[in-house]
N, C-alpha and C. Protein backbone atom coordinates (compact mmCIF):
# COMPACT_ATOMS: atom_id res chain seq x y z
N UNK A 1 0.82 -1.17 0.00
CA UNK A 1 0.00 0.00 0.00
C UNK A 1 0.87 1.24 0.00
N UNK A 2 0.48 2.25 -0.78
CA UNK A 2 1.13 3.17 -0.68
C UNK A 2 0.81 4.48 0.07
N UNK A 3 1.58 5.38 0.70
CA UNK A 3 0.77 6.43 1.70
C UNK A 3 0.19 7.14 1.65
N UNK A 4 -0.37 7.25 0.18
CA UNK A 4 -1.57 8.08 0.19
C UNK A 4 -3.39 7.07 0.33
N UNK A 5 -2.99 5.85 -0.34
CA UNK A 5 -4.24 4.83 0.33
C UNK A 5 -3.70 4.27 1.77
N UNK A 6 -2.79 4.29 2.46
CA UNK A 6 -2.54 3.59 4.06
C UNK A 6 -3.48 5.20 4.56
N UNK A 7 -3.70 6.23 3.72
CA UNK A 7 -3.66 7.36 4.75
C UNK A 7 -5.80 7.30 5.08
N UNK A 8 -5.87 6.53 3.49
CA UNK A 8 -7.49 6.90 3.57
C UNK A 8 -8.34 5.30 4.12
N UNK A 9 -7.46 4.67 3.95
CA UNK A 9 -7.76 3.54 4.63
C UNK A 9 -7.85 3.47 5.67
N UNK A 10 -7.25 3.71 7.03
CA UNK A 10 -7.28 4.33 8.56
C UNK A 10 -8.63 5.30 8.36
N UNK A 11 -9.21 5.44 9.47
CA UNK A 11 -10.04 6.32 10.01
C UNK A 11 -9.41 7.35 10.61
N UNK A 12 -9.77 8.48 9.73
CA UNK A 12 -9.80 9.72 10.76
C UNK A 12 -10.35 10.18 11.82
N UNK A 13 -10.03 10.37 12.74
CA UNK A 13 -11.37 10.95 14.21
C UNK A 13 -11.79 12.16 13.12
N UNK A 14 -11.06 13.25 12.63
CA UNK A 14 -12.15 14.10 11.95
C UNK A 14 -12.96 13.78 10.81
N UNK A 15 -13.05 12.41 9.82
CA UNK A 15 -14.28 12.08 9.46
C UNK A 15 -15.41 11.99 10.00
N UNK A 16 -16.04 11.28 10.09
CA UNK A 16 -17.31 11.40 11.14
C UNK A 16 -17.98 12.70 11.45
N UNK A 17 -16.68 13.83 12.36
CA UNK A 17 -17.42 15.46 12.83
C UNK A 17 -17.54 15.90 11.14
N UNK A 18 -16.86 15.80 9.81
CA UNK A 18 -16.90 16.35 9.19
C UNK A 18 -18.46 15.65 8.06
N UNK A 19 -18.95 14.40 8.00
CA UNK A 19 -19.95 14.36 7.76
C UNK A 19 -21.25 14.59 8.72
N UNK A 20 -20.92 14.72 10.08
CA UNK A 20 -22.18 15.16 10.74
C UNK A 20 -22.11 16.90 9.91
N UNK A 21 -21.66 17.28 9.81
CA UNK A 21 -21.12 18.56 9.94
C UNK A 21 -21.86 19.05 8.30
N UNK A 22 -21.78 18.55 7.12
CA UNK A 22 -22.20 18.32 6.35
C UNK A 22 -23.57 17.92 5.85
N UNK A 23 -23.70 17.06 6.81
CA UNK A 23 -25.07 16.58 7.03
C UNK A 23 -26.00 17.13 7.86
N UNK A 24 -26.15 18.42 8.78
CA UNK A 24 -26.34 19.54 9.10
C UNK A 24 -26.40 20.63 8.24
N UNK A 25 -25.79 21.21 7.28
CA UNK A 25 -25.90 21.90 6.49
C UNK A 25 -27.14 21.68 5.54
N UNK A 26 -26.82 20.58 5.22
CA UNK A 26 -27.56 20.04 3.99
C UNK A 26 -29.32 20.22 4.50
N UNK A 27 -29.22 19.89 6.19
CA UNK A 27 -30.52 20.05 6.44
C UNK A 27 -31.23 21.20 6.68
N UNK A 28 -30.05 21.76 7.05
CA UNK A 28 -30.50 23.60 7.76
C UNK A 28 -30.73 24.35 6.15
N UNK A 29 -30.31 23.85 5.11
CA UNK A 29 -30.38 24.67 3.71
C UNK A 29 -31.67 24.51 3.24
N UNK A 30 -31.89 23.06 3.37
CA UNK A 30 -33.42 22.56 2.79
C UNK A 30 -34.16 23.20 3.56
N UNK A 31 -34.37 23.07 5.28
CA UNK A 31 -35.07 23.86 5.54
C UNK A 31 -35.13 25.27 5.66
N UNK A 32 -34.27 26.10 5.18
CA UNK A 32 -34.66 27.34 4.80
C UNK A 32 -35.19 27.87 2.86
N UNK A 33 -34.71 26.17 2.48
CA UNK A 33 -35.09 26.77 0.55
C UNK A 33 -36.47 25.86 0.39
N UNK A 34 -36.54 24.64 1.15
CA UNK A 34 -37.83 24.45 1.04
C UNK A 34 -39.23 25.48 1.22
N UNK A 35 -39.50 25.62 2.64
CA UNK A 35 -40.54 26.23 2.43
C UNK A 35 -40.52 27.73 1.80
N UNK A 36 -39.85 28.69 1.27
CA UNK A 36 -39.94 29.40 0.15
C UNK A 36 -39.92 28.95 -1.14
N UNK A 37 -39.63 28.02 -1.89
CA UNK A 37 -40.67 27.41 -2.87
C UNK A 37 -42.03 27.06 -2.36
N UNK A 38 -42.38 26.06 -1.76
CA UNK A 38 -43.34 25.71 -1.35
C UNK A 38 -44.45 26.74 -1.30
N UNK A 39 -44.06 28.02 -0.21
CA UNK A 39 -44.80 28.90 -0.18
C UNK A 39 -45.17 30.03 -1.17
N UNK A 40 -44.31 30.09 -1.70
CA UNK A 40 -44.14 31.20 -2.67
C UNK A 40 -45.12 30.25 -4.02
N UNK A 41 -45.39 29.27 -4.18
CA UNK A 41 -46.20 28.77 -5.65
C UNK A 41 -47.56 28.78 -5.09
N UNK A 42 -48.02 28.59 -3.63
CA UNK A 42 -49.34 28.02 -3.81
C UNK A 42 -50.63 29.33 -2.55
N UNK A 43 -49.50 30.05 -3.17
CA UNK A 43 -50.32 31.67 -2.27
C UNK A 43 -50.91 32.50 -2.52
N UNK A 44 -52.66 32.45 -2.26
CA UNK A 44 -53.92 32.77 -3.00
C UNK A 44 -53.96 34.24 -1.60
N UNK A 45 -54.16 35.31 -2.65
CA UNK A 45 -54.17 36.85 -2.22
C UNK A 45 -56.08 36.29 -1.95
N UNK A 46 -56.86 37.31 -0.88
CA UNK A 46 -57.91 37.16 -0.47
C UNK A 46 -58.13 38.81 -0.23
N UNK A 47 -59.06 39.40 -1.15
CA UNK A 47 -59.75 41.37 -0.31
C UNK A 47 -61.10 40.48 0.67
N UNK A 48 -60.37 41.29 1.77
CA UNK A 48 -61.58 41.21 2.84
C UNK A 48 -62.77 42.42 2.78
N UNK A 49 -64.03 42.40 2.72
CA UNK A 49 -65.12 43.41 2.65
C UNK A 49 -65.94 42.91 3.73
N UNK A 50 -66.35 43.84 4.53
CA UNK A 50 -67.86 43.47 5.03
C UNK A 50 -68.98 44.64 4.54
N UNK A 51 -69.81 43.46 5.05
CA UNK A 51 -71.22 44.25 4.73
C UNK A 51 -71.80 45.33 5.77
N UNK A 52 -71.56 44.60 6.79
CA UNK A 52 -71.94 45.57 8.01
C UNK A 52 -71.01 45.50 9.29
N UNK A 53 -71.09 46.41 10.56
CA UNK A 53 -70.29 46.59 11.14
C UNK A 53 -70.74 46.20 12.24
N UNK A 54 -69.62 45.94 13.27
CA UNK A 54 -70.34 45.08 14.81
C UNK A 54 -70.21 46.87 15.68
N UNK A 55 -70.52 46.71 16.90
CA UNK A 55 -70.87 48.01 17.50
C UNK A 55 -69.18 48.37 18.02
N UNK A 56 -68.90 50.16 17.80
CA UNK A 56 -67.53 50.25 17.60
C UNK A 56 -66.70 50.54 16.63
N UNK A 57 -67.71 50.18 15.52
CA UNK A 57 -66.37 50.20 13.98
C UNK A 57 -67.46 51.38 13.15
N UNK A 58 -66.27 51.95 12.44
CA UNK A 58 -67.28 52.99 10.96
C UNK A 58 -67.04 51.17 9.89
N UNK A 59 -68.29 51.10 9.19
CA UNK A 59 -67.78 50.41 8.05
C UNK A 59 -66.63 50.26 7.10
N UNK A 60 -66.45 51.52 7.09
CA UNK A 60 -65.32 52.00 6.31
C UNK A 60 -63.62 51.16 7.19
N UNK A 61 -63.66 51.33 8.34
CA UNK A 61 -62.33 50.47 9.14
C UNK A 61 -62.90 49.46 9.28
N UNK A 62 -63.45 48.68 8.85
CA UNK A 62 -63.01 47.34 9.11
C UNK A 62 -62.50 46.24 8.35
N UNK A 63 -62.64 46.70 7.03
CA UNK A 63 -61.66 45.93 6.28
C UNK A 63 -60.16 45.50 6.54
N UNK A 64 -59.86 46.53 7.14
CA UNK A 64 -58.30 46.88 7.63
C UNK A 64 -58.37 46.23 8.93
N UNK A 65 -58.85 46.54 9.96
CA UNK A 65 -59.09 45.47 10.64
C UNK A 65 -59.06 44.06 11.09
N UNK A 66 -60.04 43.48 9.62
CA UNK A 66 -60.63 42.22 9.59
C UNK A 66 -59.23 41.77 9.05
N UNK A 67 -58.34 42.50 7.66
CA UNK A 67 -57.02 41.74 7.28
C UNK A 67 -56.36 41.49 8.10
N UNK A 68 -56.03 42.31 8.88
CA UNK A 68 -54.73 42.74 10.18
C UNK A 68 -54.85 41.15 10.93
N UNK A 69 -56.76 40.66 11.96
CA UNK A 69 -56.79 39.96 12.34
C UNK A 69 -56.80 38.41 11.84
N UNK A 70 -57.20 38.35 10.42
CA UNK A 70 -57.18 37.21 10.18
C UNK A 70 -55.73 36.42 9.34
N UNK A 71 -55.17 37.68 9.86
CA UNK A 71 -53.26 36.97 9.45
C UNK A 71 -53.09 36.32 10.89
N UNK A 72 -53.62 36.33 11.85
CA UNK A 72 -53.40 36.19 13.04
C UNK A 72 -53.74 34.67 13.09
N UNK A 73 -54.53 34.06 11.91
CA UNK A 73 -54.54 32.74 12.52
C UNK A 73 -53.34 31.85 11.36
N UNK A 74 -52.43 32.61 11.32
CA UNK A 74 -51.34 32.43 11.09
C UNK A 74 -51.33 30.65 9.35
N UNK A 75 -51.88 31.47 8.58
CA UNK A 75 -52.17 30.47 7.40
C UNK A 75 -51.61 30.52 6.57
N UNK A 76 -50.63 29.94 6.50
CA UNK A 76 -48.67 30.44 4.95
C UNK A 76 -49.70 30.69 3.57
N UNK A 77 -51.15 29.66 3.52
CA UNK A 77 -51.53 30.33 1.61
C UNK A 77 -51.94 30.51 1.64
N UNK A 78 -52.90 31.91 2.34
CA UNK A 78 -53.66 32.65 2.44
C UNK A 78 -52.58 33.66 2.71
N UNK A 79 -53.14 35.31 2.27
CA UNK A 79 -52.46 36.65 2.48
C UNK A 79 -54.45 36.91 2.36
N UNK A 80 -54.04 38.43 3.15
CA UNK A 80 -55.31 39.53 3.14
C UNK A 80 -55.36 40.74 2.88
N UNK A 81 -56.02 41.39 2.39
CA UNK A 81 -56.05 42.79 1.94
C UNK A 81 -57.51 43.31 1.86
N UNK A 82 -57.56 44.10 2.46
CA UNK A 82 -58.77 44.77 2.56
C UNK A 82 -59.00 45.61 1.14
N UNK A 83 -60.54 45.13 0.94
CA UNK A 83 -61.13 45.03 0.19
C UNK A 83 -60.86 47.06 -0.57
N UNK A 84 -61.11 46.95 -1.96
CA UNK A 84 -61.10 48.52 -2.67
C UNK A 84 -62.20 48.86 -2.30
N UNK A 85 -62.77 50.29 -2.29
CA UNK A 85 -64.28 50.21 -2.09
C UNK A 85 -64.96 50.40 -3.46
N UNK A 86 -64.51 50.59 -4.38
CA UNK A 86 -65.26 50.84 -5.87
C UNK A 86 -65.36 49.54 -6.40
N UNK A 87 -65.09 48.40 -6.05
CA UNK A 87 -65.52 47.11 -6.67
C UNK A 87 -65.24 45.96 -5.77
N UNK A 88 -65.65 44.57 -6.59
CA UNK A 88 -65.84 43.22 -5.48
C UNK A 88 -64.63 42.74 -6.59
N UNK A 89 -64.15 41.83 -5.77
CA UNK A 89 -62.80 41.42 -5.98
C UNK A 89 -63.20 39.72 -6.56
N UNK A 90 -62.73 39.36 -7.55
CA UNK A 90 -63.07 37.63 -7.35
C UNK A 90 -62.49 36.75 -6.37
N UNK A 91 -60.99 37.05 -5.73
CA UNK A 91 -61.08 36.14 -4.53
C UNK A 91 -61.44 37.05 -3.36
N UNK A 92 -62.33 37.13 -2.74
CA UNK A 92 -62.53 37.56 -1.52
C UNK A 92 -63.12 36.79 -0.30
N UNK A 93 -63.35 37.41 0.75
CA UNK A 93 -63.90 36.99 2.02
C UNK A 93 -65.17 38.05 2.27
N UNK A 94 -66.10 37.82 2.32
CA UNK A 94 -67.12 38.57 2.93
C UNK A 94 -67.97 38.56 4.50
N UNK A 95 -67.43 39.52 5.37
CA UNK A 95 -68.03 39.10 6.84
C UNK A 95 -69.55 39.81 7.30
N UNK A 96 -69.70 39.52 7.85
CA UNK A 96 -71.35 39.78 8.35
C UNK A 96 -71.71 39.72 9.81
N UNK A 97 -71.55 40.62 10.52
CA UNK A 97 -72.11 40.93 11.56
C UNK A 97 -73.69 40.76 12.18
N UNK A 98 -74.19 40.36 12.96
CA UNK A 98 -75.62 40.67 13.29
C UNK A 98 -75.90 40.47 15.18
N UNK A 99 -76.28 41.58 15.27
CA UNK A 99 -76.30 41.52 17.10
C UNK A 99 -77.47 40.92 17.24
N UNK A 100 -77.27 39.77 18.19
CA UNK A 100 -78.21 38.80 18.79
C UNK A 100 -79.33 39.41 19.52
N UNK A 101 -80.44 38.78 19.81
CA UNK A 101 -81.52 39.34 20.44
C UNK A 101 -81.16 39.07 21.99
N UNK A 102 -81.63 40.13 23.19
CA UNK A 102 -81.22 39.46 24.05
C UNK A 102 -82.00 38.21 24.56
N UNK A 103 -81.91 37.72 25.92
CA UNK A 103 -82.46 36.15 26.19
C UNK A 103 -83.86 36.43 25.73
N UNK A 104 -84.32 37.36 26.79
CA UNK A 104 -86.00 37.99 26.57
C UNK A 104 -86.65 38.29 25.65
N UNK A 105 -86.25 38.13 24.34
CA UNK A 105 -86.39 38.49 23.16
C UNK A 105 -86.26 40.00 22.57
N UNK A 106 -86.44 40.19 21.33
CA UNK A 106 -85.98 41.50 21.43
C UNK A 106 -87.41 42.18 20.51
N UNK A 107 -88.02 43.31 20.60
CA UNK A 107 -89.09 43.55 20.02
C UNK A 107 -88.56 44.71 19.30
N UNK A 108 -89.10 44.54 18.30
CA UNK A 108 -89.42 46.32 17.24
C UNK A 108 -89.94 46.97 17.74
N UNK A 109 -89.27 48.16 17.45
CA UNK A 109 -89.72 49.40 17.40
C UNK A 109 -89.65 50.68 16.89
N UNK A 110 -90.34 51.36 16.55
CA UNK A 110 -90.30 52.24 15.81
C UNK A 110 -89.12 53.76 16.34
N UNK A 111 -88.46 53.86 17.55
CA UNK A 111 -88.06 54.42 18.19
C UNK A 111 -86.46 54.12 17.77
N UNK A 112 -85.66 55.08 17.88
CA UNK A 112 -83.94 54.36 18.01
C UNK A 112 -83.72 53.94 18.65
N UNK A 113 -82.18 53.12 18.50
CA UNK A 113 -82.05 51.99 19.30
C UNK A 113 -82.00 52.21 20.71
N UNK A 114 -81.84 51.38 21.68
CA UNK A 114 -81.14 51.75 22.97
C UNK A 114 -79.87 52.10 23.01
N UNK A 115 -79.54 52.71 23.69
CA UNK A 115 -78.74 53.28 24.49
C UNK A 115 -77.29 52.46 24.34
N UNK A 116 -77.32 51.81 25.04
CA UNK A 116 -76.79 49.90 24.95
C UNK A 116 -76.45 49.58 24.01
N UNK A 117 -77.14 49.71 22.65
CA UNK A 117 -76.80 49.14 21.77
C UNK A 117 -75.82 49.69 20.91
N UNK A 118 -75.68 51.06 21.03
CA UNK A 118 -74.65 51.50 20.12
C UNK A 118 -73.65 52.25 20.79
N UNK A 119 -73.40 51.84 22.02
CA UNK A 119 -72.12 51.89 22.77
C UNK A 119 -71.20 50.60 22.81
N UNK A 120 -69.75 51.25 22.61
CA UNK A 120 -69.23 50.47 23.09
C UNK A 120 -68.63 50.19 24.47
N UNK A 121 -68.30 48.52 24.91
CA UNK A 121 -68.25 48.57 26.38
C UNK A 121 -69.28 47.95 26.83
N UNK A 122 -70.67 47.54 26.50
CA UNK A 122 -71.69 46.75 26.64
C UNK A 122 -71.50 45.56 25.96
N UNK A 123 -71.59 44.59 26.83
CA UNK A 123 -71.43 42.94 26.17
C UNK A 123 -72.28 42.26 25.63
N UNK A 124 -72.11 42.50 24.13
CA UNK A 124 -73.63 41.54 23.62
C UNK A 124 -73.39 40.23 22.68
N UNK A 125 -74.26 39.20 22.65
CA UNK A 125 -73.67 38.06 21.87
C UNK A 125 -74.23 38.55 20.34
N UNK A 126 -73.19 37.93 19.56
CA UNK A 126 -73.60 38.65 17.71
C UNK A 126 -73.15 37.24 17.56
N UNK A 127 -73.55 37.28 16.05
CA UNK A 127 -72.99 35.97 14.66
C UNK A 127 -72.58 36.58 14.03
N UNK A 128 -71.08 35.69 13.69
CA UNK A 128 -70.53 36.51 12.74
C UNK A 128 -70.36 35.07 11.36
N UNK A 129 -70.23 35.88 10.91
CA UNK A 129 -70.59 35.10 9.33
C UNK A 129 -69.40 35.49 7.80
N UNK A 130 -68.80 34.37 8.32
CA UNK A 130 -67.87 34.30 6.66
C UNK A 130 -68.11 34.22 5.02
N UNK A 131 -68.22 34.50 4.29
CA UNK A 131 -68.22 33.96 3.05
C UNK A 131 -66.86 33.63 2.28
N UNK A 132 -66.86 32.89 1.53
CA UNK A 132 -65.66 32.77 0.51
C UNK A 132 -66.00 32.36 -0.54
N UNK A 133 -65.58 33.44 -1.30
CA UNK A 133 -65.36 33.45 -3.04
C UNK A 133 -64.33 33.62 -3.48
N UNK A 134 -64.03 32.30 -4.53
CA UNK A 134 -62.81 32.38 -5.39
C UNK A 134 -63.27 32.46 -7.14
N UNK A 135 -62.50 33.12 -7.47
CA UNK A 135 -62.57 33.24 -9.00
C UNK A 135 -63.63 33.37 -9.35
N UNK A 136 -64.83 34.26 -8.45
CA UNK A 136 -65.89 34.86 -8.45
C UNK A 136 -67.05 34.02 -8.48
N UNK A 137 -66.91 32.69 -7.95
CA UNK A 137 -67.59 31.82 -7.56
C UNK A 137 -67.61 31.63 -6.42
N UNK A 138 -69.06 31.44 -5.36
CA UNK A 138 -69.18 31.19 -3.70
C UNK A 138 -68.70 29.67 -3.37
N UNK A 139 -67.98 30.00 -2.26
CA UNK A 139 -67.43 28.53 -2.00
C UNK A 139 -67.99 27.69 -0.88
N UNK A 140 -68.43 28.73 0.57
CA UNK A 140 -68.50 27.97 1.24
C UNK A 140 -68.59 29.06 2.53
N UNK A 141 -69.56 28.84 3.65
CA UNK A 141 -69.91 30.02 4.89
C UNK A 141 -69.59 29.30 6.16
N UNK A 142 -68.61 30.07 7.58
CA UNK A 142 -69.17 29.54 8.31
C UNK A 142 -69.56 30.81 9.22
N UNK A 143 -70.16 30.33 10.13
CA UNK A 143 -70.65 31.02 11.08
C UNK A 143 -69.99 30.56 12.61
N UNK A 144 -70.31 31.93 13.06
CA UNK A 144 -70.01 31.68 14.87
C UNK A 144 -70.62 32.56 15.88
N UNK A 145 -70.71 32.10 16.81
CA UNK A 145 -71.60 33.29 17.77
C UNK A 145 -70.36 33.71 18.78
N UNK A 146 -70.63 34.16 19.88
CA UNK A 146 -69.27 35.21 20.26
C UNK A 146 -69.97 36.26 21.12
N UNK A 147 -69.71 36.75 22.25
CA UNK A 147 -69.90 37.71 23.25
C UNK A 147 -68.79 39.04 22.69
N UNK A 148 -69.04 39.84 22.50
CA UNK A 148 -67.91 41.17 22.48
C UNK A 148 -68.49 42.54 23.24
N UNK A 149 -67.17 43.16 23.37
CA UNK A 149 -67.72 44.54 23.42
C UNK A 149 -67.78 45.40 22.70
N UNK A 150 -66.80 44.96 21.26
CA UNK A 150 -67.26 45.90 20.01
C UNK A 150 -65.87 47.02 20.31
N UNK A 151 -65.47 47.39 19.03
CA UNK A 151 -64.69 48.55 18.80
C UNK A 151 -63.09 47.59 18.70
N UNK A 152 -62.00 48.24 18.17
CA UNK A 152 -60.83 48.18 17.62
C UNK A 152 -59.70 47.51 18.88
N UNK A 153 -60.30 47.55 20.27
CA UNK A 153 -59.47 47.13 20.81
C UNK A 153 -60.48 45.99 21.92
N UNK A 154 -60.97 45.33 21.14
CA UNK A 154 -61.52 43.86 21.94
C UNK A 154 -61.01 42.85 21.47
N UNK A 155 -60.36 42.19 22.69
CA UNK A 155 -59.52 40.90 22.76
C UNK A 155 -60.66 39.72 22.23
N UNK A 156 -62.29 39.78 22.21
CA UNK A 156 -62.54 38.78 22.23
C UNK A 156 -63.39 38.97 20.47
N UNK A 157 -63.20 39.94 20.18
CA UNK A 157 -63.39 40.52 18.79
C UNK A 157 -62.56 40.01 17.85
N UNK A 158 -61.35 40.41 18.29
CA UNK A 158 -60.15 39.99 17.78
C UNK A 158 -59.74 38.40 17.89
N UNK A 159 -59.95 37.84 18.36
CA UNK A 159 -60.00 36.28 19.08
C UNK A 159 -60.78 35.60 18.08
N UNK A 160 -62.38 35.86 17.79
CA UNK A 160 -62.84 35.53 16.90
C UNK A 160 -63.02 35.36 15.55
N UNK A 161 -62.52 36.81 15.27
CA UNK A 161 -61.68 36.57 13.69
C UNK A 161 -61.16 35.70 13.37
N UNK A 162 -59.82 35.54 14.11
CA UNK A 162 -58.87 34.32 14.59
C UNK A 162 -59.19 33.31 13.86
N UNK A 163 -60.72 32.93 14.96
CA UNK A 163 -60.59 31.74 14.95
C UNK A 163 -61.92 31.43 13.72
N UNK A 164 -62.96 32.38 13.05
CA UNK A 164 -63.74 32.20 12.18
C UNK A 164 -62.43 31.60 11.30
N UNK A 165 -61.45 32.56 10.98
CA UNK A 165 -60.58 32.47 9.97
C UNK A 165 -60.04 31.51 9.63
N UNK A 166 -59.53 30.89 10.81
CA UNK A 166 -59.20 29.17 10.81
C UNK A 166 -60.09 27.94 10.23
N UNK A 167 -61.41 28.31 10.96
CA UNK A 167 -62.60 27.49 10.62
C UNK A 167 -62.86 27.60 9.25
N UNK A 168 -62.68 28.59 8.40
CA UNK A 168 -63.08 28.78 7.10
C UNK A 168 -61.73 28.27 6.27
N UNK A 169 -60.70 28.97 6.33
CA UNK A 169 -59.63 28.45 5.85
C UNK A 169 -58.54 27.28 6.03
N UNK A 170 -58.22 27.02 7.22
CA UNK A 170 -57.41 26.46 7.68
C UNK A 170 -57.27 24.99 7.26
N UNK A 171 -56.26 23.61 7.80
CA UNK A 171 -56.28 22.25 7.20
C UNK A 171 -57.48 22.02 7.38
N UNK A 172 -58.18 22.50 8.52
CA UNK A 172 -59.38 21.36 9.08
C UNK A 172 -60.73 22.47 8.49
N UNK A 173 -60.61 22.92 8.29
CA UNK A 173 -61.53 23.96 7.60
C UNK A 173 -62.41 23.92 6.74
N UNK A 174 -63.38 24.52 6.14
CA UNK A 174 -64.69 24.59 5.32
C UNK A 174 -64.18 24.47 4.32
N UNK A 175 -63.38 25.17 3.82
CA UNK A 175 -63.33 25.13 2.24
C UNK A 175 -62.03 23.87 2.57
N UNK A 176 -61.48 23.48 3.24
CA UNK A 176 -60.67 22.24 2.51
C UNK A 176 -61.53 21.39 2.72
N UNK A 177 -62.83 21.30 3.11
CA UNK A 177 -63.86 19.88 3.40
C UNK A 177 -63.75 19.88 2.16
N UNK A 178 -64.71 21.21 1.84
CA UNK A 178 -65.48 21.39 0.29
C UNK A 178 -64.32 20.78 -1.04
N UNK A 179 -62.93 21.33 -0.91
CA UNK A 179 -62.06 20.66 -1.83
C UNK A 179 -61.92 19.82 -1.97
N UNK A 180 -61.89 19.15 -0.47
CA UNK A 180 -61.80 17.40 -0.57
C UNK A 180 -63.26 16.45 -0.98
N UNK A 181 -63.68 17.18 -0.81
CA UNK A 181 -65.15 16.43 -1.20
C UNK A 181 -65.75 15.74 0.02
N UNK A 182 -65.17 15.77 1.49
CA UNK A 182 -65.58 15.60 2.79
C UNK A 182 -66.45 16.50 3.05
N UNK A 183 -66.83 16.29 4.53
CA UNK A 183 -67.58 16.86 5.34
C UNK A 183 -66.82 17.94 6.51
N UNK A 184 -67.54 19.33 6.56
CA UNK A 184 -66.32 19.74 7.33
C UNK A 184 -65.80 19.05 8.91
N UNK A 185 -65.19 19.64 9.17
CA UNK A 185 -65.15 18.49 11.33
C UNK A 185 -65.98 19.76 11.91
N UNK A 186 -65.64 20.71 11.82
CA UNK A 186 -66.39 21.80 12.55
C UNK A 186 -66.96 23.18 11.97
N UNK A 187 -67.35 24.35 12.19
CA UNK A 187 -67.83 25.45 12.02
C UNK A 187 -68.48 26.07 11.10
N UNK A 188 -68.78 24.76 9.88
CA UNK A 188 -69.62 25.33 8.82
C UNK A 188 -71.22 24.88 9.20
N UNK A 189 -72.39 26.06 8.97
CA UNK A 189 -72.94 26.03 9.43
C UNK A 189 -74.25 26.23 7.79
């Protein structure tokens, strides 16, 4: 044998650190070039609009709002943007507010509202209501009910977005039932 194969034939102690070492790289690279392909091909832009407003908001802010919170349920192919106001967008989200009656029922009247009702800081239960349209076709609604106090800085306002947002979008979600041709597990209503 001559000393350049006696040299590779022996084991080095620094082989071994130098393929862990390698073999670390290789993983820390993939996982930083994987999910930017991944993410970057399959990421559907969504304008958020509502129709009406919960107690607290001008119509006009809550688009901005509703985007801000429903990045919050943290979904890599979904992005949000609040809606233009001179037209409807083909992928969008449409939300819907409606304040619940209280237990006692709630009666008409010809008079304005209470007092109560269009303050914020009073706790009332509402439904709030998703839509989703893609490529200007309806896909799929869910709904949720929810206690708030209404206006820009409620934790449980904000909470619900959250979590409509999840319910509508997310793995376990309405529209991936509807894609899969399943049934949703929860919140479509």
């Amino acid at each position: 044998m001559t000393d350049k194969t006696q040299r590779f034939a022996t084991k080095s102690p620094a082989l071994p650190r130098r393929r862990r070492a390698f073999g670390a790289w290789c993983i820390l690279a993939a996982a930083i070039v994987w999910p930017a392909i991944g993410a970057g091909a399959a990421v559907v832009t969504l304008d958020v609009a509502a129709s009406d407003a919960p107690p607290g908001f001008h119509r006009a802010d809550l688009p901005r709002y509703l985007s801000l919170h429903m990045a919050e349920a943290q979904l890599p192919d979904w992005r949000f943007t609040p809606a233009a106001k001179d037209g409807v967008a083909a992928d969008r989200v449409e939300w819907n507010f409606k304040l619940n009656p209280y237990a006692g029922g709630d009666v008409r009247s010809f008079v304005g509202p209470r007092r109560s009702e269009t303050t914020v800081g009073v706790r009332r239960k509402i439904t709030i209501e998703a839509r989703l349209y893609l490529n200007g076709e309806y896909q799929t609604l869910v709904e949720q009910q929810t206690v708030i106090q209404g206006g820009p800085d409620d934790p449980d306002l904000a909470a619900a977005v959250a979590s409509v947002t999840q319910n509508l979008l997310g793995p376990r979600g309405a529209y991936r039932a509807v894609e899969n041709g399943r049934r949703p597990t929860y919140g479509l209503r």
